[in-house]
Protein backbone atom coordinates (compact mmCIF):
# COMPACT_ATOMS: atom_id res chain seq x y z
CA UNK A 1 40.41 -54.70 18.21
CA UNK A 2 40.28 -51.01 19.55
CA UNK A 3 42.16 -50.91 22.86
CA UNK A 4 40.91 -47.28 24.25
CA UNK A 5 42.71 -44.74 26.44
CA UNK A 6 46.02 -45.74 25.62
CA UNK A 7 48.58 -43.58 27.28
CA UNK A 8 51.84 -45.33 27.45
CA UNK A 9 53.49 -48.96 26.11
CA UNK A 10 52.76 -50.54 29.37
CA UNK A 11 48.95 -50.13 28.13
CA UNK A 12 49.48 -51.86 25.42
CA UNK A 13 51.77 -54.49 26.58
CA UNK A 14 48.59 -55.60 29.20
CA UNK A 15 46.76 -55.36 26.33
CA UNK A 16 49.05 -58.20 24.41
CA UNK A 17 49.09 -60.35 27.10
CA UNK A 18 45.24 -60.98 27.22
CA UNK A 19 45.23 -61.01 23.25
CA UNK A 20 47.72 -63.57 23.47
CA UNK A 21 45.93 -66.00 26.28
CA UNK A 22 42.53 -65.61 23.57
CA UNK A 23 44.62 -66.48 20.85
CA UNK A 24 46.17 -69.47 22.50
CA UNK A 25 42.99 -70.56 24.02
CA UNK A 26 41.74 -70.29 20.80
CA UNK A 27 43.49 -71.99 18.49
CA UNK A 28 44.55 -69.24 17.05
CA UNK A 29 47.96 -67.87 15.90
CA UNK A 30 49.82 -65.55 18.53
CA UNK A 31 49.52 -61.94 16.60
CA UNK A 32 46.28 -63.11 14.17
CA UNK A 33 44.31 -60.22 16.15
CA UNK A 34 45.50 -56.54 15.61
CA UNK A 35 45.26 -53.85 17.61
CA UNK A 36 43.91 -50.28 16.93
CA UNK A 37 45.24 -47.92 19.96
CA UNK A 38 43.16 -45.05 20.75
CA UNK A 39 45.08 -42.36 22.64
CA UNK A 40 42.74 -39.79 24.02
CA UNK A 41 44.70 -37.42 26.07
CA UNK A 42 48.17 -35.76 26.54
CA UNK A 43 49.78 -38.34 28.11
CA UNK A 44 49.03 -40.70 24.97
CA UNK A 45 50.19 -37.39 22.56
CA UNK A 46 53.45 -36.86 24.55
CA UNK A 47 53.96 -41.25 24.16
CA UNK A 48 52.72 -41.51 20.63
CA UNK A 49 56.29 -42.55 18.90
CA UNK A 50 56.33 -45.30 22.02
CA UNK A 51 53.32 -46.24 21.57
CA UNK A 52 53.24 -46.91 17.71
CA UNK A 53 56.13 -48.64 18.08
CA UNK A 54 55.64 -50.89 21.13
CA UNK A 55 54.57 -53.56 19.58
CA UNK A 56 53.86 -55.51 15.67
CA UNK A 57 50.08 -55.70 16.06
CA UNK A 58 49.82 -51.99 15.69
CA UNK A 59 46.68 -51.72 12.74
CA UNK A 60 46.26 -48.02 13.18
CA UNK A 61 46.43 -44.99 15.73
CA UNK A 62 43.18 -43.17 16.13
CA UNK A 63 43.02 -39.69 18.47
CA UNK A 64 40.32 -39.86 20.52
CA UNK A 65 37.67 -38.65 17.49
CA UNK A 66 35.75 -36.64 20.29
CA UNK A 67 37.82 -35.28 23.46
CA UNK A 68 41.33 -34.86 21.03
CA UNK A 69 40.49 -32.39 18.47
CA UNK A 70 38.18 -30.30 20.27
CA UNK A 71 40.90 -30.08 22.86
CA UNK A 72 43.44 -28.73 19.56
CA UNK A 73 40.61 -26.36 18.57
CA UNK A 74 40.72 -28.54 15.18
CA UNK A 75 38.60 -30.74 12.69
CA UNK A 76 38.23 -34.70 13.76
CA UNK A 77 41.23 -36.47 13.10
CA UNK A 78 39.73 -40.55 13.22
CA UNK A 79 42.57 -42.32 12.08
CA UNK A 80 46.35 -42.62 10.81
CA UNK A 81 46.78 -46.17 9.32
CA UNK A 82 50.03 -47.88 9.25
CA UNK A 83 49.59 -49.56 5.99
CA UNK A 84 49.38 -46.07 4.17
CA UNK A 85 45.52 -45.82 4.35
CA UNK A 86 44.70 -42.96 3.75
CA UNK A 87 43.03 -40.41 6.78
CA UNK A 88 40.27 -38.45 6.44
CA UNK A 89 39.87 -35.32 9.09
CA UNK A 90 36.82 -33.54 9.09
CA UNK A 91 35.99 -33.44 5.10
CA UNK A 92 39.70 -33.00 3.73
CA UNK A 93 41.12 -36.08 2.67
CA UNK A 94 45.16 -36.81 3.66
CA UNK A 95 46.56 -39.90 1.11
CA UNK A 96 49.63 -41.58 2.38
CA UNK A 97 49.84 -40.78 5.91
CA UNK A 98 52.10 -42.87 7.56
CA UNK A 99 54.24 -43.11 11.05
CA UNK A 100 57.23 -41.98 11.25
């Protein structure tokens, strides 16, 4: 699931709490669904570390593919995957990017 317009780990903690009443409604495991977080302003850039790390359903980071890089004055950046995936930005190709 994408949650957009993430800016800080309260955002994603609301975000958590309605996964988890699905889930249990559900009859589904607490944590099956993972969470993309889409941070699309400065707020979000200056939180990133606190965001990535706020919580285990974290799937992947993606900057805002329209509003962020034109803001940077640089080529799309879609998508940096926590399981090593690799991220593609504009047509270059970046293997191995990971959190730190």
């Amino acid at each position: 699931m994408i949650a957009p317009k993430v800016r800080s780990p309260t955002d994603v903690y609301t975000v958590e709490n309605m996964l988890e009443q699905v889930e249990v409604n559900n009859g589904l495991g607490v944590g099956a669904i993972g969470v993309e977080r889409q941070i699309e302003d400065g707020e979000g850039i200056h939180k990133v570390r606190e965001i990535a790390h706020s919580s285990d359903r974290l799937s992947s980071i993606i900057f805002g593919p329209a509003t962020t890089p034109r803001r940077w004055g640089c080529p799309a950046l879609t998508s940096v995957s926590s399981r090593s995936t690799p991220v593609t930005t504009g047509t270059t190709r970046y293997p191995n990017v990971t959190p730190q």
